[in-house]
N, C-alpha and C. Protein backbone atom coordinates (compact mmCIF):
# COMPACT_ATOMS: atom_id res chain seq x y z
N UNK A 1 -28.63 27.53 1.15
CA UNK A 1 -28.52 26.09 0.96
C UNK A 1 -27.60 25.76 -0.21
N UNK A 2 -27.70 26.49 -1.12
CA UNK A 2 -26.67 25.73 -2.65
C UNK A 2 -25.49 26.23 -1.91
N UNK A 3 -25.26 27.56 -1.08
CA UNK A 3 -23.57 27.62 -0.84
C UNK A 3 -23.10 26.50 -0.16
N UNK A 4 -23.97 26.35 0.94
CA UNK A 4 -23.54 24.85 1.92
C UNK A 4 -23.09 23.78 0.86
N UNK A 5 -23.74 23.24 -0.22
CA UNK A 5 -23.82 22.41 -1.12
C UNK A 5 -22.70 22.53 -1.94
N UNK A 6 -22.32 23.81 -2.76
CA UNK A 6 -21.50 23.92 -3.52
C UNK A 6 -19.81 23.97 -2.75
N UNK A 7 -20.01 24.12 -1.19
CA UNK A 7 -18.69 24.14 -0.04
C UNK A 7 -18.64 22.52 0.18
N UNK A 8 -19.55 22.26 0.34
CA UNK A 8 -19.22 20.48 0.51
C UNK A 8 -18.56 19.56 -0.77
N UNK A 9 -19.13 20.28 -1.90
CA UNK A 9 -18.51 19.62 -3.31
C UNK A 9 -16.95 20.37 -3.14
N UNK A 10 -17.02 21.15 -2.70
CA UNK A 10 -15.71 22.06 -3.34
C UNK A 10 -14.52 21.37 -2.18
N UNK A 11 -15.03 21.07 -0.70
CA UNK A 11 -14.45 20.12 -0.07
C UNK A 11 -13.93 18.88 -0.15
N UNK A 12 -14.86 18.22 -1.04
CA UNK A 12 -14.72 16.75 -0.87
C UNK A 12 -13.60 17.01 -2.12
N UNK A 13 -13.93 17.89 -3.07
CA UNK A 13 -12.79 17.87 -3.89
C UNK A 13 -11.08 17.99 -3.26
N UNK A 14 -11.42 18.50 -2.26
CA UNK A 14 -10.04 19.20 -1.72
C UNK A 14 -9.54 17.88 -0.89
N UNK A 15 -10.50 17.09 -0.39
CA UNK A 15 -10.22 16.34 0.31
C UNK A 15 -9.51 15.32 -0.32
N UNK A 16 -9.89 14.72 -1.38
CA UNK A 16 -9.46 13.98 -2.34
C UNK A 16 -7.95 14.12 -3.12
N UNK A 17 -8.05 15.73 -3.38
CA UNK A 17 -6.65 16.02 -3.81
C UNK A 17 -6.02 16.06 -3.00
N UNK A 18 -6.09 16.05 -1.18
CA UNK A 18 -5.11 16.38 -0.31
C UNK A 18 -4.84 14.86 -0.04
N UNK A 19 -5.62 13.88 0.00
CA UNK A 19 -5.29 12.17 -0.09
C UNK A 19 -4.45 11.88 -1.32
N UNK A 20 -4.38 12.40 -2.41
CA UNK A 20 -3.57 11.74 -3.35
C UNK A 20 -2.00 12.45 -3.44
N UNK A 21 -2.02 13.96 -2.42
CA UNK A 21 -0.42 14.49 -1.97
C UNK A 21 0.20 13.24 -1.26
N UNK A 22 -1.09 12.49 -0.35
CA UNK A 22 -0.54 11.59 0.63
C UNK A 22 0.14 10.40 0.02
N UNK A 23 -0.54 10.27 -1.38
CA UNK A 23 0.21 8.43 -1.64
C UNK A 23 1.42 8.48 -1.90
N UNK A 24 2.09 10.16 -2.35
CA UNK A 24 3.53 10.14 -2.94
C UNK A 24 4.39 10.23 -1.32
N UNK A 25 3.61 10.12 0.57
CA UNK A 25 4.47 9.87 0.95
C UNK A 25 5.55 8.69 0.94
N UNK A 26 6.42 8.76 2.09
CA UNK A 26 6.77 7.08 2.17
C UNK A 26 6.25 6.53 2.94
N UNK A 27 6.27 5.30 3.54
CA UNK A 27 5.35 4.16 4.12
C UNK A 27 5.20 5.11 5.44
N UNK A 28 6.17 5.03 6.16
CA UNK A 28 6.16 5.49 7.41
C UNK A 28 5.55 6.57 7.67
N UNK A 29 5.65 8.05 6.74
CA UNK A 29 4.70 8.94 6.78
C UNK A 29 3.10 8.82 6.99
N UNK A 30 3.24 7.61 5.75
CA UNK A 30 1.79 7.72 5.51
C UNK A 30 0.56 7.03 6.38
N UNK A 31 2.09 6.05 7.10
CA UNK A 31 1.49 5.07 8.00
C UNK A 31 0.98 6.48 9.19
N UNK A 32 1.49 7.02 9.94
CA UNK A 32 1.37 8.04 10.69
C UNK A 32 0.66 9.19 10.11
N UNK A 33 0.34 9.74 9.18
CA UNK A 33 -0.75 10.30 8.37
C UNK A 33 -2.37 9.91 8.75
N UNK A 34 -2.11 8.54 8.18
CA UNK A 34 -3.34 8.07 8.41
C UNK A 34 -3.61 8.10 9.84
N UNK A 35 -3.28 7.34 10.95
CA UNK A 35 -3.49 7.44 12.05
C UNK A 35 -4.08 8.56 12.59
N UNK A 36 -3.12 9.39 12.70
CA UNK A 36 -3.17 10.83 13.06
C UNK A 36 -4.58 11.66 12.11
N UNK A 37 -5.14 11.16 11.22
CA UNK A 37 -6.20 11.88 10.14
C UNK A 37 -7.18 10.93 11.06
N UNK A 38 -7.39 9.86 11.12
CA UNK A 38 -8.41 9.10 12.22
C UNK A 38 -8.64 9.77 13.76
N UNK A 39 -7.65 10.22 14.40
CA UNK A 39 -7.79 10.98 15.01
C UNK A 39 -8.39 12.25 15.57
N UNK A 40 -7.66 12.84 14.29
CA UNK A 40 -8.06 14.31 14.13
C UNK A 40 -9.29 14.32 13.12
N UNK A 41 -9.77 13.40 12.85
CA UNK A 41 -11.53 13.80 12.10
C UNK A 41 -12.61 13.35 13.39
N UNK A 42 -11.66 12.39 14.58
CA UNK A 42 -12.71 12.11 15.33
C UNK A 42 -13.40 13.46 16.46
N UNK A 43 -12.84 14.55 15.85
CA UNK A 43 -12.52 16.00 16.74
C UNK A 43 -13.62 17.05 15.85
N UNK A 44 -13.82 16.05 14.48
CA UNK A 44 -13.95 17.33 13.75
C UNK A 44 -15.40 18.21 14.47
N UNK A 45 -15.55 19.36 14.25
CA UNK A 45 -16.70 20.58 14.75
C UNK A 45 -17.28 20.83 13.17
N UNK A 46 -18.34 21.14 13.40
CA UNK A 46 -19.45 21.26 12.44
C UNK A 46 -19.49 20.04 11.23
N UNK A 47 -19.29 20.93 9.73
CA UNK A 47 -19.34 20.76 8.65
C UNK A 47 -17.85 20.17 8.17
N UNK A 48 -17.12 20.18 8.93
CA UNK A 48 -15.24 19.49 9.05
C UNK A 48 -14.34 20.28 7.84
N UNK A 49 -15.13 21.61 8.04
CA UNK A 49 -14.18 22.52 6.87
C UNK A 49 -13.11 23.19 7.82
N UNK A 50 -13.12 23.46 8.67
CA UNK A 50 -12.17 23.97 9.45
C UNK A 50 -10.93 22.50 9.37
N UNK A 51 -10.85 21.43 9.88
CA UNK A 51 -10.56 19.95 9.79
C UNK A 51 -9.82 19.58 8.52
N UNK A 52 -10.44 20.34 7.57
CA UNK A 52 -9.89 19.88 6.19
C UNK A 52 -8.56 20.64 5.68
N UNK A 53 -8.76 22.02 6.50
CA UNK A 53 -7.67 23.23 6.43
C UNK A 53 -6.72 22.62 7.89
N UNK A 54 -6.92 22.12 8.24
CA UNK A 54 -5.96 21.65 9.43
C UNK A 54 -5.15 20.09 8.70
N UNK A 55 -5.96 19.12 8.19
CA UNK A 55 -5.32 17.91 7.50
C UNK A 55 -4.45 18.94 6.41
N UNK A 56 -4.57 20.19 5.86
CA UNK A 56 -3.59 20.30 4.51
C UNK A 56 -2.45 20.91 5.28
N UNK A 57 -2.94 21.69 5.99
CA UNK A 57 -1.07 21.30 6.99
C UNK A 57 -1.05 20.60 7.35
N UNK A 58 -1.29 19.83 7.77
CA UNK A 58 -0.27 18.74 8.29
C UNK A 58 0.10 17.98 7.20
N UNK A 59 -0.13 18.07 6.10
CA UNK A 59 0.14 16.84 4.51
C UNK A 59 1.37 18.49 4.34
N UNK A 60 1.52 19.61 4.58
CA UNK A 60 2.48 20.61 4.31
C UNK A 60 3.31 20.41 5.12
N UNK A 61 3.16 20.47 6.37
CA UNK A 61 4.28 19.72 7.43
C UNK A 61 4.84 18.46 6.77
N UNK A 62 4.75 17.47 6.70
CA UNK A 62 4.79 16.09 6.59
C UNK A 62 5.66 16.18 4.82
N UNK A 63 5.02 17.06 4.30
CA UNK A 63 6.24 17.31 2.81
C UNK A 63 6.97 18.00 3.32
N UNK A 64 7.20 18.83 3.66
CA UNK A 64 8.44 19.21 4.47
C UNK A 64 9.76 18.52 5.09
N UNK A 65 9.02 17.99 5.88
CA UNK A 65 10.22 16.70 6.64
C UNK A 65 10.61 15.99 5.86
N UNK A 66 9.74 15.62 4.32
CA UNK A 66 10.08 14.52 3.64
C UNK A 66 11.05 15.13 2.76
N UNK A 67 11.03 16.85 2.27
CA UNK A 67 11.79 16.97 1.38
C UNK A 67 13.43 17.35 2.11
N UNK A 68 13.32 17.34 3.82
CA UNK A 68 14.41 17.85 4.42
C UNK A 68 15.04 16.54 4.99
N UNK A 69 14.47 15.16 4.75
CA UNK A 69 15.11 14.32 4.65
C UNK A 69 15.35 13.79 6.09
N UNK A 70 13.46 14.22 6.89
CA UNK A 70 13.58 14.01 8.56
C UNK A 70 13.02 12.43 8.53
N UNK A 71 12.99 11.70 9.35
CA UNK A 71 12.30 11.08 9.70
C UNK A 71 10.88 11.26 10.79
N UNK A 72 9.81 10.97 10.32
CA UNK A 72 8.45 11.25 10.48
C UNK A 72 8.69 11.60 12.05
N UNK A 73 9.39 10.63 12.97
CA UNK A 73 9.44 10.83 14.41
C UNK A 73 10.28 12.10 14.92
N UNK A 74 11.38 12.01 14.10
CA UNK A 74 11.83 13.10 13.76
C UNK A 74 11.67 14.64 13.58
N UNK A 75 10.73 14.43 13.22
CA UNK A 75 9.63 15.52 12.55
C UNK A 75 8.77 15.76 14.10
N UNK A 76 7.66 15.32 14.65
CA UNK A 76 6.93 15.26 15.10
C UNK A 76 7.87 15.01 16.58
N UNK A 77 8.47 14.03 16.74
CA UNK A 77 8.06 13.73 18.11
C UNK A 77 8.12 12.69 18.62
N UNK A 78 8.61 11.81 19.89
CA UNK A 78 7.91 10.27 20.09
C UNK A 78 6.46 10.53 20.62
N UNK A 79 6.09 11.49 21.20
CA UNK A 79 4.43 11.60 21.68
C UNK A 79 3.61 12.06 20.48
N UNK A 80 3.49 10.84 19.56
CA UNK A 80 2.44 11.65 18.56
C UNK A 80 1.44 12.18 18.57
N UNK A 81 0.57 11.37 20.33
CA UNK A 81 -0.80 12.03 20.55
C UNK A 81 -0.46 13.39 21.21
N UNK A 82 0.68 13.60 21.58
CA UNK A 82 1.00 15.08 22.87
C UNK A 82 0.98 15.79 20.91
N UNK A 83 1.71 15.38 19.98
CA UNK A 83 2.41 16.51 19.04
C UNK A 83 0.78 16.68 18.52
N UNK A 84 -0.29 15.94 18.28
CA UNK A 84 -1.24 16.27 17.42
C UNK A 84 -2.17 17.18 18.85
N UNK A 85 -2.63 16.78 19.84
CA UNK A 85 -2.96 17.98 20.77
C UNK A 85 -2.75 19.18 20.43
N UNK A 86 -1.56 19.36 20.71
CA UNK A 86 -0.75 20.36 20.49
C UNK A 86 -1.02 21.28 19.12
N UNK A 87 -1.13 20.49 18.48
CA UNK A 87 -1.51 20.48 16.60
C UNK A 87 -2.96 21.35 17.30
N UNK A 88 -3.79 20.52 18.02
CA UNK A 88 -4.95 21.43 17.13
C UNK A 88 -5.36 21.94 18.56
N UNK A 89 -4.32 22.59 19.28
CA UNK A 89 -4.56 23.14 20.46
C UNK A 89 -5.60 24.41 20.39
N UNK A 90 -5.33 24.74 19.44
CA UNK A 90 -6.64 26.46 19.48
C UNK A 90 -7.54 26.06 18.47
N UNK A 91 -7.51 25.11 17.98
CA UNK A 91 -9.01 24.64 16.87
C UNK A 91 -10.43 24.23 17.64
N UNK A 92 -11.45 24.70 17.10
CA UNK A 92 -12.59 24.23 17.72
C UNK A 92 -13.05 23.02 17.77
N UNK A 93 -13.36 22.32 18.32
CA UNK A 93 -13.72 20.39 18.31
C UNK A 93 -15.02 20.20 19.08
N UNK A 94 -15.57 19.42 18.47
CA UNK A 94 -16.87 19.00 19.02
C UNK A 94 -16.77 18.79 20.50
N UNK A 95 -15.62 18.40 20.95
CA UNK A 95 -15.82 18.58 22.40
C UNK A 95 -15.50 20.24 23.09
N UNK A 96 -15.21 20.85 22.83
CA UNK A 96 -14.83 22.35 22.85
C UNK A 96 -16.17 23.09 23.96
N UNK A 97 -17.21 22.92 23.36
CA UNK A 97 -18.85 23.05 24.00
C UNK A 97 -18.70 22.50 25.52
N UNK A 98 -18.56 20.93 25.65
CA UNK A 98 -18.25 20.33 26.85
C UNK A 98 -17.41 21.35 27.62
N UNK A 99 -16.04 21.05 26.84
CA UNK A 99 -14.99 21.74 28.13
C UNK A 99 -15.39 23.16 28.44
N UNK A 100 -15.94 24.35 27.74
CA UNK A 100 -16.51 25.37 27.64
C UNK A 100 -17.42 25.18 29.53
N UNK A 101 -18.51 24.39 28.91
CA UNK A 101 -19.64 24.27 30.04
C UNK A 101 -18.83 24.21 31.46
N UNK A 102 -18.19 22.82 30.97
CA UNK A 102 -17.37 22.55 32.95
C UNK A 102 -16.57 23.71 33.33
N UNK A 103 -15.74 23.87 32.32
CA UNK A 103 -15.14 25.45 33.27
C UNK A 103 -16.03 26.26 33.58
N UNK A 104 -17.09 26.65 32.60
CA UNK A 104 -18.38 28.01 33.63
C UNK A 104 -19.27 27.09 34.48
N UNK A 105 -19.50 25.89 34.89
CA UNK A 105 -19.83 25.71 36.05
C UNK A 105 -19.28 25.45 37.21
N UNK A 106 -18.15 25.35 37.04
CA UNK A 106 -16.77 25.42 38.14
C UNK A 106 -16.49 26.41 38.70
N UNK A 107 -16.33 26.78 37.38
CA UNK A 107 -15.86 28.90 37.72
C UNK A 107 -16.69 29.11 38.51
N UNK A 108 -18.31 29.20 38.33
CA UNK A 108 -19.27 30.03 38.91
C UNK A 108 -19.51 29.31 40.00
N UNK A 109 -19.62 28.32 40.46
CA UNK A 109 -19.37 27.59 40.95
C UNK A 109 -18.10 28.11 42.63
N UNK A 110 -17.23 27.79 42.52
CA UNK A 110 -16.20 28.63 43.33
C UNK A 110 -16.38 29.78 43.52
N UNK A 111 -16.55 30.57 42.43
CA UNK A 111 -16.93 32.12 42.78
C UNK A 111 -18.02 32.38 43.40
């Protein structure tokens, strides 16, 4: 129990410092930051520590483009929901369980 406890403090810390990388984006980044972080927390699986290591890349992506002088769409994509999919195509998500189930009752199912 204190590790759970002392991972959630040590998180929220991280979380906090990875929001204040965000204010030095520019508008447009950050405008699409945010979005895309509403998104991708509505996915999060368990305790959202996996989630939190997925938001600091993408705030590493997103400095990137900014220091190579892309524009955010640029960067990403016009399908921002196809580029963030894509983003967390092998990450586990609370829906993960669901899609899990329907394929083994399909599978077994046909077979």
């Amino acid at each position: 129990m204190v590790k759970f406890i002392i991972r959630q403090v040590q998180n929220k810390k991280e979380y906090k410092n990875q929001l204040i990388r965000v204010e030095k984006f520019p508008e447009d980044y950050k405008f699409v930051f945010d979005k895309m972080k509403y998104y991708m927390w509505g996915f999060a699986f368990g305790d959202g520590t996996f989630m939190l290591k997925r938001q600091g890349d993408l705030i590493e992506l997103f400095e990137n483009g900014i220091r190579d002088k892309k524009s955010v769409i640029e960067l990403i994509g016009e399908d921002i929901v196809g580029f963030y999919d894509e983003f967390l195509l092998e990450d586990k998500k609370w829906t993960t369980r669901f899609e899990d189930k329907l394929n083994f009752k399909i599978y077994n199912y046909i077979n």
